[in-house]
Protein backbone atom coordinates (compact mmCIF):
# COMPACT_ATOMS: atom_id res chain seq x y z
CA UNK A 1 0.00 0.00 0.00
CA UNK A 2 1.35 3.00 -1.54
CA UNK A 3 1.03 6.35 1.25
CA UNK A 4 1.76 9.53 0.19
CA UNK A 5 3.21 12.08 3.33
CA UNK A 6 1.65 15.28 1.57
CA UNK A 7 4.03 18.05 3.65
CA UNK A 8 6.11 19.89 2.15
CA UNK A 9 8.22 20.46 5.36
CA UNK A 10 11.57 18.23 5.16
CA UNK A 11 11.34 17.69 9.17
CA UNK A 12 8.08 16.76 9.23
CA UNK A 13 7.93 14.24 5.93
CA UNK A 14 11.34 12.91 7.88
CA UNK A 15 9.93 12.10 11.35
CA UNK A 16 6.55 10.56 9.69
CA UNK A 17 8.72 8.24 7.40
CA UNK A 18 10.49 7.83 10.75
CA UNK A 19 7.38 6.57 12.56
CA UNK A 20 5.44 4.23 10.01
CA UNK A 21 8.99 2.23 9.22
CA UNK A 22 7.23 -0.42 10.64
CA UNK A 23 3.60 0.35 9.37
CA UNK A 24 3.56 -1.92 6.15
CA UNK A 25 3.46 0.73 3.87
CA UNK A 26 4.98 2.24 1.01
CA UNK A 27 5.83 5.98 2.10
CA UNK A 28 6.12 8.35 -0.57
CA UNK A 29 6.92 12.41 -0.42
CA UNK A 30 5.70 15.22 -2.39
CA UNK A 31 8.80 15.03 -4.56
CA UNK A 32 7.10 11.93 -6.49
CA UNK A 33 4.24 14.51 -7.46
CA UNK A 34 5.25 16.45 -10.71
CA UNK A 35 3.81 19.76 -11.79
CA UNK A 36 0.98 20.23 -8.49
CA UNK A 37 0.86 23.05 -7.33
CA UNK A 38 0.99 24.02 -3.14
CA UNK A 39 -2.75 24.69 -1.99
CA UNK A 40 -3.36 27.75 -0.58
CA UNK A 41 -4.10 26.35 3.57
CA UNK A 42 -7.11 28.83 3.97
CA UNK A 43 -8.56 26.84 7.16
CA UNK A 44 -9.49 28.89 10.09
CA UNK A 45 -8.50 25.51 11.89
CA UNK A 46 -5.57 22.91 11.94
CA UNK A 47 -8.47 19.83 11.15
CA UNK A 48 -9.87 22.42 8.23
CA UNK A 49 -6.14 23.27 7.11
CA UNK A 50 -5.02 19.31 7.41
CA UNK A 51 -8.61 17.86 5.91
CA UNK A 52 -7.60 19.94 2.77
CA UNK A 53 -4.36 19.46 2.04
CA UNK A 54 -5.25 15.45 2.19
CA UNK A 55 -7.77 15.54 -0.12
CA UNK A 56 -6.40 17.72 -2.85
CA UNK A 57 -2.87 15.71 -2.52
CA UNK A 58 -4.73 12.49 -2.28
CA UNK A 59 -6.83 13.19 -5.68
CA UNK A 60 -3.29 14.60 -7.10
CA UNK A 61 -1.39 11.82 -6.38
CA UNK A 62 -4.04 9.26 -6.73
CA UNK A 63 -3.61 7.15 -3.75
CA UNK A 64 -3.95 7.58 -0.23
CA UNK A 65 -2.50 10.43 1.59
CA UNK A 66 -2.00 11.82 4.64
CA UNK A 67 -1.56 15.12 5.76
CA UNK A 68 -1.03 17.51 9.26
CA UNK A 69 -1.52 20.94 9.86
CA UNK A 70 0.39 21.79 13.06
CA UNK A 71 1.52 24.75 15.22
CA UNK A 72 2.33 26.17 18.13
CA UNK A 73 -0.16 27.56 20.52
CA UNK A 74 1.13 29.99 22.79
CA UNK A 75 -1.42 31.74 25.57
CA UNK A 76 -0.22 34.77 26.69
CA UNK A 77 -0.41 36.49 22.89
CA UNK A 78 -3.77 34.51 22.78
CA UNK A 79 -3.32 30.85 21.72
CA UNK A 80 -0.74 32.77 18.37
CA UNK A 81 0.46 31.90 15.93
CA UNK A 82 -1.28 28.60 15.88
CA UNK A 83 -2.34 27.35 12.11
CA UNK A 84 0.14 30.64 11.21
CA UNK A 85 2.76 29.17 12.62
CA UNK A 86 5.02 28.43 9.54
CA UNK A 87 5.01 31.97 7.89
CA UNK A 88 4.42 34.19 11.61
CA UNK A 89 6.98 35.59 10.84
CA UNK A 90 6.54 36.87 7.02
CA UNK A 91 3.18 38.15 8.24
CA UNK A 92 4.47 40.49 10.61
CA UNK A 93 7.29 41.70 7.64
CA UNK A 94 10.17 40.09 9.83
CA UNK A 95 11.39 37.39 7.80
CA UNK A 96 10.64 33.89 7.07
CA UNK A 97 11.54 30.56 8.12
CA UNK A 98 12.54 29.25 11.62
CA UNK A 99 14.85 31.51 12.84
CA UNK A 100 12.86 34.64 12.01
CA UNK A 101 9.85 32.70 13.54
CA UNK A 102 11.40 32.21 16.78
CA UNK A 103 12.91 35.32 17.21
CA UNK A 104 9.57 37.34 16.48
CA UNK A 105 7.80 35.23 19.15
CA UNK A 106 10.48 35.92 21.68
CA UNK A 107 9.74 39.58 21.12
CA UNK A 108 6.18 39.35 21.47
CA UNK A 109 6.41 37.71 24.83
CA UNK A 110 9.72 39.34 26.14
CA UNK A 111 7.86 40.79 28.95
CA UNK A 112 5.64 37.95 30.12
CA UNK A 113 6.64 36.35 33.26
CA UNK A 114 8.07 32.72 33.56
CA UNK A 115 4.88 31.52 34.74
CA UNK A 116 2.78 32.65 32.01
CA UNK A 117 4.95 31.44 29.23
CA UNK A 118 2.93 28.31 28.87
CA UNK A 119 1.82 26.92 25.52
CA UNK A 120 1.31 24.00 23.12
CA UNK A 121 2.43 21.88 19.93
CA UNK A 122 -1.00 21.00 18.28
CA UNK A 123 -0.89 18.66 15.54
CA UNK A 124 -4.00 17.42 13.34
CA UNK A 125 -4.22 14.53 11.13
CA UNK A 126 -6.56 13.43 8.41
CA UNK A 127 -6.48 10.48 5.94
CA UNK A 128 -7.58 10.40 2.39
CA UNK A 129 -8.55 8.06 0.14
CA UNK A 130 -7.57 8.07 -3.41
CA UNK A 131 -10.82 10.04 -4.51
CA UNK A 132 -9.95 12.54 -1.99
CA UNK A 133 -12.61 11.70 0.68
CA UNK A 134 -11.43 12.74 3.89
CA UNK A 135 -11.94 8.84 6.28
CA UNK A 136 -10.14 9.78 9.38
CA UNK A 137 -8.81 12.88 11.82
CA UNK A 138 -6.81 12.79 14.88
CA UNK A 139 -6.07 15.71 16.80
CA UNK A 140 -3.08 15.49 20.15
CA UNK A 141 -1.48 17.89 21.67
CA UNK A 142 1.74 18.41 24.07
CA UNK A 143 1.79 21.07 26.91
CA UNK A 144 5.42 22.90 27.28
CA UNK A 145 6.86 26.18 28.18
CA UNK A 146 8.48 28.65 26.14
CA UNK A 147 11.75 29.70 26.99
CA UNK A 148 14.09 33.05 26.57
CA UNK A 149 16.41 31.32 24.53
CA UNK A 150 17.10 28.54 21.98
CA UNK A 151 18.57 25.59 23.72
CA UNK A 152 19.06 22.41 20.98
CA UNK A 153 20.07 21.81 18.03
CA UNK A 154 17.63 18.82 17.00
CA UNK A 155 13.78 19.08 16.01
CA UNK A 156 13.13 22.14 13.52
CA UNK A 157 10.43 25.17 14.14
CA UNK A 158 9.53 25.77 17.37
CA UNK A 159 11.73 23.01 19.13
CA UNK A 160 14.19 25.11 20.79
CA UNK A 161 12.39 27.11 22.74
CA UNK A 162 9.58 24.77 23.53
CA UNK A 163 10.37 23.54 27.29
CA UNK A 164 9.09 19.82 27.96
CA UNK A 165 8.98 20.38 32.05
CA UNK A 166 8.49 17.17 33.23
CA UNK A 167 11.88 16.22 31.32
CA UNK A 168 13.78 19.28 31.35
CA UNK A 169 14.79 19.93 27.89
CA UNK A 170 13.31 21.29 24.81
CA UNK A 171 12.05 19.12 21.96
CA UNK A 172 15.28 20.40 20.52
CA UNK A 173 17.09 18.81 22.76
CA UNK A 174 15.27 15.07 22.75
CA UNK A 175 16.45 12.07 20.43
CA UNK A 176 14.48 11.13 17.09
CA UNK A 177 12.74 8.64 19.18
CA UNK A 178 12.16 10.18 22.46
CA UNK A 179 10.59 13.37 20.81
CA UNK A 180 8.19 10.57 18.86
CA UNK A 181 6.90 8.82 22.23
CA UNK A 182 5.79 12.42 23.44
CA UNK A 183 5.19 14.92 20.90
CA UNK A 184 2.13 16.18 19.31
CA UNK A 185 2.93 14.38 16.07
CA UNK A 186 4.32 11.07 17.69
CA UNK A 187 0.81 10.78 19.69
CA UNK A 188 -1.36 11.95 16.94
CA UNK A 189 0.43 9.10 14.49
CA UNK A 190 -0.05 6.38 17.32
CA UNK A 191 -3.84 7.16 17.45
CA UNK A 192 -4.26 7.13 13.66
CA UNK A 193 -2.53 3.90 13.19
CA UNK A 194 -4.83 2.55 15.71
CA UNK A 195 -7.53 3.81 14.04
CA UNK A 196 -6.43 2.36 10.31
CA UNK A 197 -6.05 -1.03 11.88
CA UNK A 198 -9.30 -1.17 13.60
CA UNK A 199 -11.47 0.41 10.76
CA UNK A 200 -8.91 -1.36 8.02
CA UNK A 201 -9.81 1.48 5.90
CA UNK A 202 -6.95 0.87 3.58
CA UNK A 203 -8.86 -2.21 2.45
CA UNK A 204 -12.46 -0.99 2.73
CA UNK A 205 -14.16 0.13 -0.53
CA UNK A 206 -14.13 3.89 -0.95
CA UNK A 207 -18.13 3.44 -0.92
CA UNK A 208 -17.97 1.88 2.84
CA UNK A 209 -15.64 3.94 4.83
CA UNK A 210 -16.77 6.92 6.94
CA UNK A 211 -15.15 9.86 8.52
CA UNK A 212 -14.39 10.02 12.03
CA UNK A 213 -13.59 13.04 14.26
């Protein structure tokens, strides 16, 4: 069974290829698609953002794909950037990519007390079939703290200065397979492979499967 990972984030398409090695399926990236062009993620909400990139990629590639929308949420600039988290930076006219990212945010909250630095990784999944019908979401989450300054030099995004507390380090800071056991995307991937092997959508007819939140 073919699977297409339909990000166009290197770190992300790495640690999902990472975490269905022993799945039983074919992973494929983006790069097999030729000619299709990004979708514009107009989603108010990661499921919204995530629900459409699967379908269009799925009907693209023809097979099944899977796609995330995923963020940080951070409360004291209320629950920002969230599903802007990628290009936060570009729309404030500071940059782009990670580093401009993270150093915008530390602005924005460069006043805000220790205690109030508190936030989350969201990450939303959803599963399409070849035709582009959306059969299955997951949503998880992982509580953290953010921190005055990078410490890490694993992960990508947000990871260094995204304070696991009950460990002490930042998801920057964790190995390939201790980040998977506790982050956002490591628990949202265990739930959806638990949901493909109990609905064995992959082998269902198109006509027979249904979503599920």
């Amino acid at each position: 069974m073919k699977l297409l990972i339909a990000t166009g984030n290197k770190g992300k398409a790495r640690e999902f290829a990472e975490m269905l090695a022993d799945f039983g399926v074919e992973c494929v990236d983006l790069t097999s698609i030729v000619g299709v062009i990004e979708p514009e993620e107009t989603g108010a909400t990661f499921r919204a953002n995530a629900c459409l990139k699967a379908s269009y990629y799925a009907k693209a590639a023809n097979c099944f794909a899977m796609a995330d929308d995923s963020g940080l949420e951070v409360d004291a600039i209320d629950r920002n950037p969230g599903v802007k988290s990628a290009r936060w930076a570009k729309l404030h006219d500071a940059g782009a990519g990670d580093q401009a990212n993270n150093d915008l945010l530390l602005k924005q909250i460069e006043a805000v007390p220790e205690a109030q630095r508190t936030g989350r990784f969201v990450c939303v999944l959803a599963l399409s079939d070849p035709q582009g019908r959306v059969l299955l979401t997951v949503r998880d989450t992982i509580e953290g703290m953010i921190l005055r300054a990078p410490r890490g030099n694993n992960g990508f995004g947000y990871d260094p200065l995204f304070l696991v507390p009950s460990l002490g380090k930042t998801t920057a800071e964790l190995s390939a397979a201790e980040k998977h056991a506790i982050s956002h995307r490591g628990k949202a991937l265990k739930r959806l492979r638990e949901l493909i092997e109990q609905t064995d959508v992959f082998k269902s007819k198109p006509e027979t499967a249904s979503p599920h939140q």
